[in-house]
Protein backbone atom coordinates (compact mmCIF):
# COMPACT_ATOMS: atom_id res chain seq x y z
CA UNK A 1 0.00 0.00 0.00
CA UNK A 2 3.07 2.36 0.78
CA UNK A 3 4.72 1.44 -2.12
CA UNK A 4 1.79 2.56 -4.34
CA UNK A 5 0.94 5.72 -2.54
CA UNK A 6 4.70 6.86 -2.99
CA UNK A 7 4.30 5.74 -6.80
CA UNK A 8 1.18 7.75 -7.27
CA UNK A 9 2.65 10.38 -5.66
CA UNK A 10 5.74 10.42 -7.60
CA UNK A 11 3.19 10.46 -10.91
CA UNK A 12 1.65 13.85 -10.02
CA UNK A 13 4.92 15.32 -8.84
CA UNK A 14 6.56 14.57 -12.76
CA UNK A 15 3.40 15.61 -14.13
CA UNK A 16 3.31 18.66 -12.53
CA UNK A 17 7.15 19.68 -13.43
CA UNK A 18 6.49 18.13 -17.35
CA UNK A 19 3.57 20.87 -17.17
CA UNK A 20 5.83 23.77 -15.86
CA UNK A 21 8.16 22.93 -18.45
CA UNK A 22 5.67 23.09 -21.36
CA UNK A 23 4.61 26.65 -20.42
CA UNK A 24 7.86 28.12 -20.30
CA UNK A 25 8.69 26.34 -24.07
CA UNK A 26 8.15 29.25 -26.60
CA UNK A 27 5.58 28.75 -28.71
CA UNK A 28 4.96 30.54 -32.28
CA UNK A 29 3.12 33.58 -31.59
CA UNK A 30 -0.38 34.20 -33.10
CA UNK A 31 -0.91 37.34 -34.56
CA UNK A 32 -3.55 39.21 -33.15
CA UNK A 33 -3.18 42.38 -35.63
CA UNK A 34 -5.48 41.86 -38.61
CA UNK A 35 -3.54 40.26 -41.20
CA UNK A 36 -3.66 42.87 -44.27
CA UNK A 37 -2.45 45.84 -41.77
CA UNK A 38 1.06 43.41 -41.54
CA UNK A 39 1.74 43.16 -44.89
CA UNK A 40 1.65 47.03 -45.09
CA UNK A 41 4.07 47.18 -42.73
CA UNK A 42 5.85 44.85 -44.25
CA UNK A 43 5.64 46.65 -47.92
CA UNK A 44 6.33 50.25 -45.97
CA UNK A 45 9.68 48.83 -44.62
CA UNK A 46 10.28 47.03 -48.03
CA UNK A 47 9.93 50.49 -49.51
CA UNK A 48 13.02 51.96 -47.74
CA UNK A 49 16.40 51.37 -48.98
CA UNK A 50 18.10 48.74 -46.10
CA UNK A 51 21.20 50.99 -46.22
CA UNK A 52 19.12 53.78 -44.81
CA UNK A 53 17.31 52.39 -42.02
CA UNK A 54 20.37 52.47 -39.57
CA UNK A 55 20.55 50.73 -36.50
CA UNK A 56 18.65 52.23 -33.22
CA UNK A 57 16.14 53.25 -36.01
CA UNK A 58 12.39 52.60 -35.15
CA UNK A 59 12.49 50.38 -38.72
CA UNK A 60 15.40 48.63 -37.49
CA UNK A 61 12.72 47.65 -34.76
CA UNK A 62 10.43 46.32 -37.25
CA UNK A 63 10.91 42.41 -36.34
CA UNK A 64 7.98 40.79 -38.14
CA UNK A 65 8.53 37.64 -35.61
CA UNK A 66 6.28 39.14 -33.37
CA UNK A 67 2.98 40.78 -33.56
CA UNK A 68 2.99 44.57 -34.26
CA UNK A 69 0.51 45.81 -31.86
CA UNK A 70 1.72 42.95 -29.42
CA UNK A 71 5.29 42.63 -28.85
CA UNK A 72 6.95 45.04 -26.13
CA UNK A 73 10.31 46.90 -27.41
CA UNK A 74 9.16 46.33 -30.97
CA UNK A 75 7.54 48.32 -34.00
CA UNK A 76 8.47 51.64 -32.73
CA UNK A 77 6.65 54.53 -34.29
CA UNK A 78 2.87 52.08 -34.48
CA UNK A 79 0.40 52.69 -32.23
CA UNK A 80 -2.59 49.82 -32.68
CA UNK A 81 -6.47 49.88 -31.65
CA UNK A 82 -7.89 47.23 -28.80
CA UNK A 83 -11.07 46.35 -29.68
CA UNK A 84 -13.26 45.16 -26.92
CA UNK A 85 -14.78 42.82 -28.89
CA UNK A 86 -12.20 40.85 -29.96
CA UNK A 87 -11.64 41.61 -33.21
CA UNK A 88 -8.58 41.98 -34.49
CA UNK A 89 -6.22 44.87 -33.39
CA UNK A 90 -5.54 47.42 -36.46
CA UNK A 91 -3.01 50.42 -36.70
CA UNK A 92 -4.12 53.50 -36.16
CA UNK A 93 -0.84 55.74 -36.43
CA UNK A 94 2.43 55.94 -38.01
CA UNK A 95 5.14 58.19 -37.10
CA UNK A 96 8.65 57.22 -37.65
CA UNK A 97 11.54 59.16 -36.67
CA UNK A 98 13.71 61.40 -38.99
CA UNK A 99 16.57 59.22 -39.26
CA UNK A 100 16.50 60.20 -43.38
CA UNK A 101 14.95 56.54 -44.73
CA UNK A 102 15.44 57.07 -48.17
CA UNK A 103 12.79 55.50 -50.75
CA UNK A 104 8.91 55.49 -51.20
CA UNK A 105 5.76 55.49 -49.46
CA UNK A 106 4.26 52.57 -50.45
CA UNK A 107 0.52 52.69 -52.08
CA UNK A 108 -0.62 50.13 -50.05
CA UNK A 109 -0.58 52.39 -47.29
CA UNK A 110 -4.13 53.17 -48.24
CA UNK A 111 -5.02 49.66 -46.78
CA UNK A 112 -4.31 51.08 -43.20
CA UNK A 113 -8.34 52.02 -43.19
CA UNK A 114 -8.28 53.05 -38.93
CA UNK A 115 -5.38 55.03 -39.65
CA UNK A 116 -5.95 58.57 -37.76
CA UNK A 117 -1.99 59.74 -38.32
CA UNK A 118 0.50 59.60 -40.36
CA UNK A 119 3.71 61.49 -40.05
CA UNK A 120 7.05 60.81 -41.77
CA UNK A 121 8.72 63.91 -41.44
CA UNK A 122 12.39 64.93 -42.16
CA UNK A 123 13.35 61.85 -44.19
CA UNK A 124 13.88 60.98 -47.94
CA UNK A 125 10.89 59.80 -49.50
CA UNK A 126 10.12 60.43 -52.86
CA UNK A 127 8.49 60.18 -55.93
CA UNK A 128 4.47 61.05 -55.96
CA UNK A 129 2.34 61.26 -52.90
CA UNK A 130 0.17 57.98 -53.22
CA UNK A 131 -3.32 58.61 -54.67
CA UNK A 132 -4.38 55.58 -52.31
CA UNK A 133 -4.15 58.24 -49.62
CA UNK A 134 -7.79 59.36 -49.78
CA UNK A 135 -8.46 55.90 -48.57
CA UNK A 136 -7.83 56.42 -45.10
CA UNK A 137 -11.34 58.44 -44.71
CA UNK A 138 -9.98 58.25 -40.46
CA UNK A 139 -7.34 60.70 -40.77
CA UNK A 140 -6.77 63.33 -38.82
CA UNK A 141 -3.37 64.15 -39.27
CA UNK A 142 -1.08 64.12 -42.56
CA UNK A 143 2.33 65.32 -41.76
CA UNK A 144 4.83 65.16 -44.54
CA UNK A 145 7.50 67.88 -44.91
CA UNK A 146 10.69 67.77 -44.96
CA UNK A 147 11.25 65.06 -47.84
CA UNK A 148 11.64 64.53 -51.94
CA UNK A 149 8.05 64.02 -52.45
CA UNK A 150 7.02 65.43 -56.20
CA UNK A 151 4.21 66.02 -58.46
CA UNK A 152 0.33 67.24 -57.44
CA UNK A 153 -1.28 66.93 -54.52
CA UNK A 154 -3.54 63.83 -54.61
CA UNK A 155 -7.11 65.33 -55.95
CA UNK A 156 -8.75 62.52 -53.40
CA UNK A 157 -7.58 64.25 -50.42
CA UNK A 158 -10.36 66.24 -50.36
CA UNK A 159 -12.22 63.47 -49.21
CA UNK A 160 -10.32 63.03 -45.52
CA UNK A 161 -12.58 64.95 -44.37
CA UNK A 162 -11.64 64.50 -40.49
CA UNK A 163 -7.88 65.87 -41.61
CA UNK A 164 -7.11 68.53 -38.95
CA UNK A 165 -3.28 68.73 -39.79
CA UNK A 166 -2.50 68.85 -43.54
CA UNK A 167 1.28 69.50 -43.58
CA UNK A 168 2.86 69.35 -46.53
CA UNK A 169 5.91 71.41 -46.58
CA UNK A 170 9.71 71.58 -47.41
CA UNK A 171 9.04 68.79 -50.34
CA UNK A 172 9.06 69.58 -54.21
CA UNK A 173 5.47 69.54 -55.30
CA UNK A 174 4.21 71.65 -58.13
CA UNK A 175 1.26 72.95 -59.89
CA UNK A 176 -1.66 74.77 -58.45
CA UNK A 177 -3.45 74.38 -55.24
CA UNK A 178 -6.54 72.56 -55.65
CA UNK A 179 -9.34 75.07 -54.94
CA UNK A 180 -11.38 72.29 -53.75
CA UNK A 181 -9.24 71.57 -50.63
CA UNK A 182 -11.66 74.10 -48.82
CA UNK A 183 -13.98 70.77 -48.36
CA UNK A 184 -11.59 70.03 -45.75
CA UNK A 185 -13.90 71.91 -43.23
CA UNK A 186 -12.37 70.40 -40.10
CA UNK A 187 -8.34 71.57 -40.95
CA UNK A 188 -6.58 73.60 -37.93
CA UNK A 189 -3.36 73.43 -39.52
CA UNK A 190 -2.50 74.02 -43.81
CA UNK A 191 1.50 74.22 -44.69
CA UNK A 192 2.50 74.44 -48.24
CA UNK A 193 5.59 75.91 -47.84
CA UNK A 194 8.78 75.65 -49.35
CA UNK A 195 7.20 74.14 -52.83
CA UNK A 196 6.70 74.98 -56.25
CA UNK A 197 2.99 75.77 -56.52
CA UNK A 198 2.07 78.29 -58.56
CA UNK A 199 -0.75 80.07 -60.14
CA UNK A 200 -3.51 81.69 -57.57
CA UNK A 201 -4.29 81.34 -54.05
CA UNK A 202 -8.10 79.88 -54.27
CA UNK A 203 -10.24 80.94 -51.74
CA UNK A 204 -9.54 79.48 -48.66
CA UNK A 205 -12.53 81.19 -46.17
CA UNK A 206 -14.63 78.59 -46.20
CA UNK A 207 -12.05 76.83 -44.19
CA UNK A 208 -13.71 78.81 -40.55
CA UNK A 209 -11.07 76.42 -38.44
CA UNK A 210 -8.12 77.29 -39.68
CA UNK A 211 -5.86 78.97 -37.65
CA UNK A 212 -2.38 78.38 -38.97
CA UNK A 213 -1.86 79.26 -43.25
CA UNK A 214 1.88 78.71 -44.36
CA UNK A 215 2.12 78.94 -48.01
CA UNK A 216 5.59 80.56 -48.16
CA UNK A 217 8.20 80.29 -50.56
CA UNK A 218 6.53 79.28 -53.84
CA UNK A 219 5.54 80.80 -56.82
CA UNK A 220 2.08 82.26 -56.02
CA UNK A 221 0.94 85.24 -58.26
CA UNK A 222 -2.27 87.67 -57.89
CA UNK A 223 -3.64 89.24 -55.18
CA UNK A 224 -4.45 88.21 -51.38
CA UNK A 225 -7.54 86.72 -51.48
CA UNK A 226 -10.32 86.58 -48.56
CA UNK A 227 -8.70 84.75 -45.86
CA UNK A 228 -10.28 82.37 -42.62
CA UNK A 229 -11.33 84.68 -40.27
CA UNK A 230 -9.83 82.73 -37.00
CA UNK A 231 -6.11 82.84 -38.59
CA UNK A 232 -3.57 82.91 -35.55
CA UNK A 233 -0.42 83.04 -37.72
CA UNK A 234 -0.58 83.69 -41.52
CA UNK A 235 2.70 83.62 -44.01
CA UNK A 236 2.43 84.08 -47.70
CA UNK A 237 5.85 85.11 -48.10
CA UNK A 238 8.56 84.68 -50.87
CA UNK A 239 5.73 84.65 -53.31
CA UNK A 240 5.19 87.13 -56.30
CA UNK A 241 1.80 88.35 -54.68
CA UNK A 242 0.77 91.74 -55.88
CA UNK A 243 -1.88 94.73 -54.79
CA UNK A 244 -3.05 95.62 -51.41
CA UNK A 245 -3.43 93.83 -48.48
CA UNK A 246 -6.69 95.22 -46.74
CA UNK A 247 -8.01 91.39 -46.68
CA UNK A 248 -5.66 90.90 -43.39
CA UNK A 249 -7.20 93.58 -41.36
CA UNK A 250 -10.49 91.53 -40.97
CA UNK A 251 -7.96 89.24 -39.03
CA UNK A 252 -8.41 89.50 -35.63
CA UNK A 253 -6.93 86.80 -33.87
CA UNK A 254 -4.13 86.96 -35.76
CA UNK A 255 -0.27 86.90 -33.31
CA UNK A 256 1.89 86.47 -36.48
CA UNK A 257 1.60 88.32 -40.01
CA UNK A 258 4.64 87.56 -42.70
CA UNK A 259 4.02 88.87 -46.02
CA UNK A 260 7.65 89.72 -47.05
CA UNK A 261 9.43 89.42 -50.13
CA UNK A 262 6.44 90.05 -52.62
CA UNK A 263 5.48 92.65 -54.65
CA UNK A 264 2.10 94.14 -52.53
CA UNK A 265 2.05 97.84 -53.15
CA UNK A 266 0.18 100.82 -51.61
CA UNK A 267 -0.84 101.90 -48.19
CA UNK A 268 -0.38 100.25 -45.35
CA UNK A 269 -3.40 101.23 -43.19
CA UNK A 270 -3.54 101.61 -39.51
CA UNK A 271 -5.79 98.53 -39.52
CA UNK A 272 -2.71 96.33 -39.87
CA UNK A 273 -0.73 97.68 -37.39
CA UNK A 274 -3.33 97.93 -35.09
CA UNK A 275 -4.53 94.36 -34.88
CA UNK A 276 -5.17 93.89 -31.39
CA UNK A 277 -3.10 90.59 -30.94
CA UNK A 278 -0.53 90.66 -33.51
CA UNK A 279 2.76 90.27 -31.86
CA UNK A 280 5.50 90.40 -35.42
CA UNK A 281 4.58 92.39 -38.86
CA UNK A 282 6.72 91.23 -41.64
CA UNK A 283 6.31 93.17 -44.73
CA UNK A 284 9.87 94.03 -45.86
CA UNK A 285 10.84 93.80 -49.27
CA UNK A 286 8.01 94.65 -51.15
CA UNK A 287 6.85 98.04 -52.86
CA UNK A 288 4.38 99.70 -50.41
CA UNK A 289 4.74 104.08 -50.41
CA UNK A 290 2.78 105.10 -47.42
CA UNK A 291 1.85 103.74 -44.05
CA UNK A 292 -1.07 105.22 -42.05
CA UNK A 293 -0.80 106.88 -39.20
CA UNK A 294 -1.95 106.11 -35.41
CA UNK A 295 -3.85 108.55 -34.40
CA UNK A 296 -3.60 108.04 -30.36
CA UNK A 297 -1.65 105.78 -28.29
CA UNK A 298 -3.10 102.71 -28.03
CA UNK A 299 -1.82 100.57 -24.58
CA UNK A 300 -3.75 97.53 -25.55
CA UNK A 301 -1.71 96.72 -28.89
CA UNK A 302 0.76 93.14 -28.52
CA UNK A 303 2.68 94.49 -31.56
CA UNK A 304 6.44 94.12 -30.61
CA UNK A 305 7.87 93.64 -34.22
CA UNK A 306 7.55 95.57 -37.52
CA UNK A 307 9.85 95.03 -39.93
CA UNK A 308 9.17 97.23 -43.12
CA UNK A 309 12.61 96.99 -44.78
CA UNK A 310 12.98 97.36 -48.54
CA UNK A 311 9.89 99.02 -49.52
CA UNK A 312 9.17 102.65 -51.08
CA UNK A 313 8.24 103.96 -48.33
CA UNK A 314 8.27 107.89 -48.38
CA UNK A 315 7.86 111.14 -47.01
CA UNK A 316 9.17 111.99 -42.66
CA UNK A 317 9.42 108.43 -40.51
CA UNK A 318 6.13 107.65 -38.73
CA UNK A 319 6.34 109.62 -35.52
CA UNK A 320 2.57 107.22 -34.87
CA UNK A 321 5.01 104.46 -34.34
CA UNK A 322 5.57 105.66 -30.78
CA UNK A 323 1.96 105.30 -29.87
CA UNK A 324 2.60 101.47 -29.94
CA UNK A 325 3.27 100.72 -26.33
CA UNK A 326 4.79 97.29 -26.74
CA UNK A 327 6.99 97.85 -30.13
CA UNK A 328 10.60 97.03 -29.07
CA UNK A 329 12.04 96.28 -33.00
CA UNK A 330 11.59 98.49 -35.68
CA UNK A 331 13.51 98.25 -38.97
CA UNK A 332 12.35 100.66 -41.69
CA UNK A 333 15.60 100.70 -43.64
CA UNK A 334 16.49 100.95 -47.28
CA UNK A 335 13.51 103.11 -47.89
CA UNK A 336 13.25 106.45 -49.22
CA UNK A 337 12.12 108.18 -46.04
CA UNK A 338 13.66 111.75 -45.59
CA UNK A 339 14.37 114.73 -43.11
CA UNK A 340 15.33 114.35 -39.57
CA UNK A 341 14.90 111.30 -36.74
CA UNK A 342 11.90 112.64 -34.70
CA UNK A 343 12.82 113.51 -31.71
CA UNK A 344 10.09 111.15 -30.34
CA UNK A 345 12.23 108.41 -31.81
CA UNK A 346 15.07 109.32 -29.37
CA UNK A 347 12.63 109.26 -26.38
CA UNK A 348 11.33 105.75 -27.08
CA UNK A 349 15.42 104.48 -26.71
CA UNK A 350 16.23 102.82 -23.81
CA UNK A 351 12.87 102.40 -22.55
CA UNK A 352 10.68 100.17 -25.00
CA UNK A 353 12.47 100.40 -28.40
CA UNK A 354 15.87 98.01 -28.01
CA UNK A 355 16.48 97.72 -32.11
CA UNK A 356 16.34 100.62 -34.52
CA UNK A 357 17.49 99.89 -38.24
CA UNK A 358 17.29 102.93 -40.26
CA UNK A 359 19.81 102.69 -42.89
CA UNK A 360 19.96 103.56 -46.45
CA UNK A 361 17.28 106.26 -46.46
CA UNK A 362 17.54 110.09 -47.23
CA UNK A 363 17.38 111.01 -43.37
CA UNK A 364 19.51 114.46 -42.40
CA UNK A 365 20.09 116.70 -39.77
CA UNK A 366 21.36 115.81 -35.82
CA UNK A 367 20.92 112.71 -34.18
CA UNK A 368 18.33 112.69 -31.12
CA UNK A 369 20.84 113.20 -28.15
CA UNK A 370 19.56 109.76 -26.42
CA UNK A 371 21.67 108.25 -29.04
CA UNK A 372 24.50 109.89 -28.25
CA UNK A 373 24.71 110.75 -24.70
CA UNK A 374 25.45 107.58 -23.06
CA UNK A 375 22.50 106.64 -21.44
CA UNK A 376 20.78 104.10 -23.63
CA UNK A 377 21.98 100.75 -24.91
CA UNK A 378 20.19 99.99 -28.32
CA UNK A 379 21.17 98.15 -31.66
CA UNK A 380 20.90 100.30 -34.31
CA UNK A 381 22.09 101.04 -37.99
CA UNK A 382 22.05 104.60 -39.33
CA UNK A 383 24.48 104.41 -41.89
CA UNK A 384 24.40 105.72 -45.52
CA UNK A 385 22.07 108.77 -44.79
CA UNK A 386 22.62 112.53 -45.06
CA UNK A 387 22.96 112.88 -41.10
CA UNK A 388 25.53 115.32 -39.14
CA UNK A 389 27.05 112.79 -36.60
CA UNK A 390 28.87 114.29 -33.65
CA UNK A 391 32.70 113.53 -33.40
CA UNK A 392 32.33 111.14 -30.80
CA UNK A 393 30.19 108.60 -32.74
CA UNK A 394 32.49 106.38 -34.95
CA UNK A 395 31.42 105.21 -38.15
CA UNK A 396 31.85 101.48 -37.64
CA UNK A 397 29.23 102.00 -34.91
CA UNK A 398 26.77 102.93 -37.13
CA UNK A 399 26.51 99.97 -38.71
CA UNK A 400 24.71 97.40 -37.05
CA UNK A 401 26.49 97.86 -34.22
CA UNK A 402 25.38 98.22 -30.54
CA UNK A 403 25.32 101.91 -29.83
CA UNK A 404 25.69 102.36 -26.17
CA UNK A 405 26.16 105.90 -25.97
CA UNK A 406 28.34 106.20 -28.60
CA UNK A 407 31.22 105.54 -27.11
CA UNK A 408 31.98 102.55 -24.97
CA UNK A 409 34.90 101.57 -27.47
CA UNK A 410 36.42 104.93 -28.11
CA UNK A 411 36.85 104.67 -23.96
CA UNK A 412 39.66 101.94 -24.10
CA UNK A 413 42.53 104.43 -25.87
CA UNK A 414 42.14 108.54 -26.00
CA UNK A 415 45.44 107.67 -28.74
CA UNK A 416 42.96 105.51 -30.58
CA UNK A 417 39.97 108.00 -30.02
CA UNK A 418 41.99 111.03 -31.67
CA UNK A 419 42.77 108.80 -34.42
CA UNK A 420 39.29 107.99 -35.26
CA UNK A 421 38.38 111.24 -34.86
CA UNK A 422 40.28 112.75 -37.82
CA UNK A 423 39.14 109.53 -39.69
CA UNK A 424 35.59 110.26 -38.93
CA UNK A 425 36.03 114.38 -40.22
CA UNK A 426 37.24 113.12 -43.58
CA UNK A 427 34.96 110.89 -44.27
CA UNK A 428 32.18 112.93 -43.27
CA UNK A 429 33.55 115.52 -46.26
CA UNK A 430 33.29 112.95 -48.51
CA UNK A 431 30.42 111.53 -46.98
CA UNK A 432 28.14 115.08 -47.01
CA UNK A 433 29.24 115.68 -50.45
CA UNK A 434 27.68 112.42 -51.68
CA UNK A 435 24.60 113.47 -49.48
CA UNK A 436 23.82 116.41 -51.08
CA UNK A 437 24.40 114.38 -54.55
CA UNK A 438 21.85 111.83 -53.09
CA UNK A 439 18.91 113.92 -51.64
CA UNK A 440 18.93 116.30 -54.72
CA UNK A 441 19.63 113.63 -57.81
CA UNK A 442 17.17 115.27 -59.78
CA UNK A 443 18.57 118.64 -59.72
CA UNK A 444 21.97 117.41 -59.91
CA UNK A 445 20.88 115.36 -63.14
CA UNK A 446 19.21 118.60 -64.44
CA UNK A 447 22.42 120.61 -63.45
CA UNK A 448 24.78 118.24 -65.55
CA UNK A 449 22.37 118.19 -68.26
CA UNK A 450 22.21 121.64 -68.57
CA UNK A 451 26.15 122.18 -68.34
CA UNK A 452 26.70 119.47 -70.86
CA UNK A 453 24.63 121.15 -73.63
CA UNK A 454 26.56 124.85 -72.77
CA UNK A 455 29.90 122.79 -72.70
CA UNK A 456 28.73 121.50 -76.08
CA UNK A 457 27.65 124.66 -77.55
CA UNK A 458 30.90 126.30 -76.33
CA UNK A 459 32.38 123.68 -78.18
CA UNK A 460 30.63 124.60 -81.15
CA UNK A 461 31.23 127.91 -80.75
CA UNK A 462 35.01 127.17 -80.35
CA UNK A 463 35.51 125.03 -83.64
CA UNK A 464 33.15 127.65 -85.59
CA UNK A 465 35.98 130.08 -84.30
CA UNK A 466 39.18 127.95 -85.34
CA UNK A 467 37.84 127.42 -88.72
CA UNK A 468 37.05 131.12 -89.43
CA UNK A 469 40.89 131.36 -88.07
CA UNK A 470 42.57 129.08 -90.07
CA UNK A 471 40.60 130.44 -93.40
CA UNK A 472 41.54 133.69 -92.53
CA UNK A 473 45.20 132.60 -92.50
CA UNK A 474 44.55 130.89 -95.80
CA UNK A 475 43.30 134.38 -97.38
CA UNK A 476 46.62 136.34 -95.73
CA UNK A 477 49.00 133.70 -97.71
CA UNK A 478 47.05 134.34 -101.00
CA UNK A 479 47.44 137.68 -100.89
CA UNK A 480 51.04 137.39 -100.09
């Protein structure tokens, strides 16, 4: 009886351990991910050129051993669903890291039908965005800049129409923008940038929740059409844009305007300047003549940054500008602005206004003495202008140098100083002469004009006289 009871016992004790043992033997994994979502993983990696997917990559963690949505410390950059139903687990976002995978996205990424992101930014893809992409009617976010991608936007985009980020920049796609992309009602976010679209800007106000427009550096033409009224940040620049701009003062929630490096013309109204919660104004390099002035100070402005540079810009420098309360950086150089620096300008340094660029204008006269009596620490550029600067100012600090007084340098060696000083004088002869050529070209141009045609009729005159001579002397002989 013992000897069974220690037999049955020893039984259950190797069944037990032959049962531990089977558990901890690894088994081939079942894949829990829906089968047709793999193989687009698998055709996404098999896309990329194996050279460029280095190691410590996320698709160097692509091991398609294990399950996608499964396996821990694996498929880095998928995130998967978990139904509760027990369906099959399906990828629902894609974003790999910019480690510059070089090749193509793969058309059967339109299989990925739960996908709600995509974003392959700052890599090396190429060749033509799928047209499979209007497939995934769950997306919410398309972020794609920073690559080789050519050709047209895909016309079926314009039926995501849950896209909130559309972001499209830094790639090489041409032709127009599709005017039908305002039936993506729910975008936040559009960026074109850095492309080669061309033609028109369609009308884009339909799209009411948009607050971010980047469709900068590309080949736009026309004018600036009617824009979404809750724009936060707008930039149309290094376009060939042309006319006025009075569709941005509607724009009241807008913090950043950049329309630089275009050819708008005209006025710049008060309305501009005067949104309530802009923060910069870009509109250098373009061709506007006037800007409208602020009638009152207005404490309630955010403006802290207008930059008007290389315009045509006429007439005295806005004295309005001081009304601003929050402007710190102004920059209304190579313009065509003439007489003196207000005297308000020289009250504004040191206390709100730390960057003043007025160079290459037509300005004359004394400088404000805040600029030059050591008090205030500003950058600033006043060079190539028609102004009297005192001795103690050197030259090389007008030009975009920090002027701190005038003369924190000239402090270090008096032998230096006197130097500099005689330096300065010449120049300043040479440099007042070329003034008064500058500020009065047209009378200058009339003056030479008017002195070549007496220099050429005193020529005239003169040969007239020699020939009469030298006949004369011809007769005398004769006679002879």
């Amino acid at each position: 009886m013992a000897k069974q009871l220690h037999s049955l016992l020893s039984s259950c004790l190797l069944l037990v351990t032959v049962s531990i043992v089977l558990v901890h033997i690894p088994t081939q994994v079942h894949s829990i991910t829906l089968e047709s979502d793999i193989e687009v993983l698998q055709a996404l990696k098999q896309a990329i050129d194996p050279v460029s997917i280095v190691r410590y990559s996320y698709l160097h963690s692509w091991d398609f051993a294990f399950d996608p949505c499964e396996a821990a410390g694996v498929f880095q950059g998928i995130l998967c669903t978990f139904p509760t139903d027990k369906s099959a687990n399906r990828v629902m976002a894609i974003d790999l890291d910019p480690a510059g995978y070089d090749g193509f996205l793969t058309p059967s990424i339109g299989n990925l039908t739960e996908l709600t992101s995509l974003s392959i930014s700052k890599n090396n893809f190429r060749g033509p965005i799928p047209e499979t992409i209007a497939n995934l009617q769950r997306l919410t976010r398309l972020s794609l800049p920073q690559n080789l991608f050519s050709g047209r936007i895909p016309h079926g985009i314009i039926n995501l129409k849950h896209l909130e980020i559309l972001d499209l920049s830094q790639n090489h796609l041409s032709s127009r923008i599709p005017a039908d992309i305002t039936a993506l009602r729910s975008l936040v976010q559009l960026s074109l940038s850095n492309n080669a679209f061309s033609g028109k800007i369609p009308d884009l106000s339909g799209l009411w929740q948009l607050n971010t427009l980047d469709l900068s550096s590309n080949n736009l033409d026309g004018i600036v059409p009617i824009l979404p009224i809750n724009l936060r940040k707008l930039s149309l620049s290094h376009n060939v844009l042309s006319g006025h701009i009075s569709p941005v003062s509607v724009l009241q929630r807008l913090t950043e305007l950049d329309l630089s490096d275009n050819r708008l013309s005209g006025l710049v109204r008060q309305e501009i300047l005067t949104l309530p919660l802009v923060v910069r104004i870009n509109i250098s390099n373009n061709q506007f003549t006037e800007m409208e002035a602020i009638p009152y100070p207005r404490e309630d402005l955010q403006l802290r940054v207008l930059d008007a540079h290389a315009n045509r810009l006429r007439g005295r420098l806005p004295i309005s500008l001081v009304n601003i309360a929050n402007l710190s950086s102004i920059d209304l150089s190579h313009n065509q602005f003439s007489g003196r620096i207000p005297s308000e300008y020289g009250a504004k340094l040191g206390s709100s206004w730390k960057s003043l660029f007025l160079e290459d204008n037509f300005l004359i006269g004394n400088l404000p003495p805040q600029f030059v009596d050591g008090t205030v620490a500003v950058r600033a550029n006043l060079a190539h202008n028609c102004l009297m600067c005192p001795s103690n100012i050197r030259r090389t600090q007008l030009l975009n140098r920090t002027i701190n007084g005038g003369a924190s340098e000239d402090a270090k060696s008096e032998k230096k100083r006197k130097k500099d000083k005689r330096k300065l004088e010449q120049k300043q002869v040479v440099e007042n002469s070329n003034c008064t050529n500058r500020v009065a070209v047209e009378e200058d141009d009339l003056s030479k004009k008017k002195k070549q045609k007496k220099r050429k009729d005193q020529d005239g005159e003169d040969l007239h006289d020699v020939i009469d001579m030298k006949k004369k002397r011809k007769k005398s002989k004769g006679e002879e």
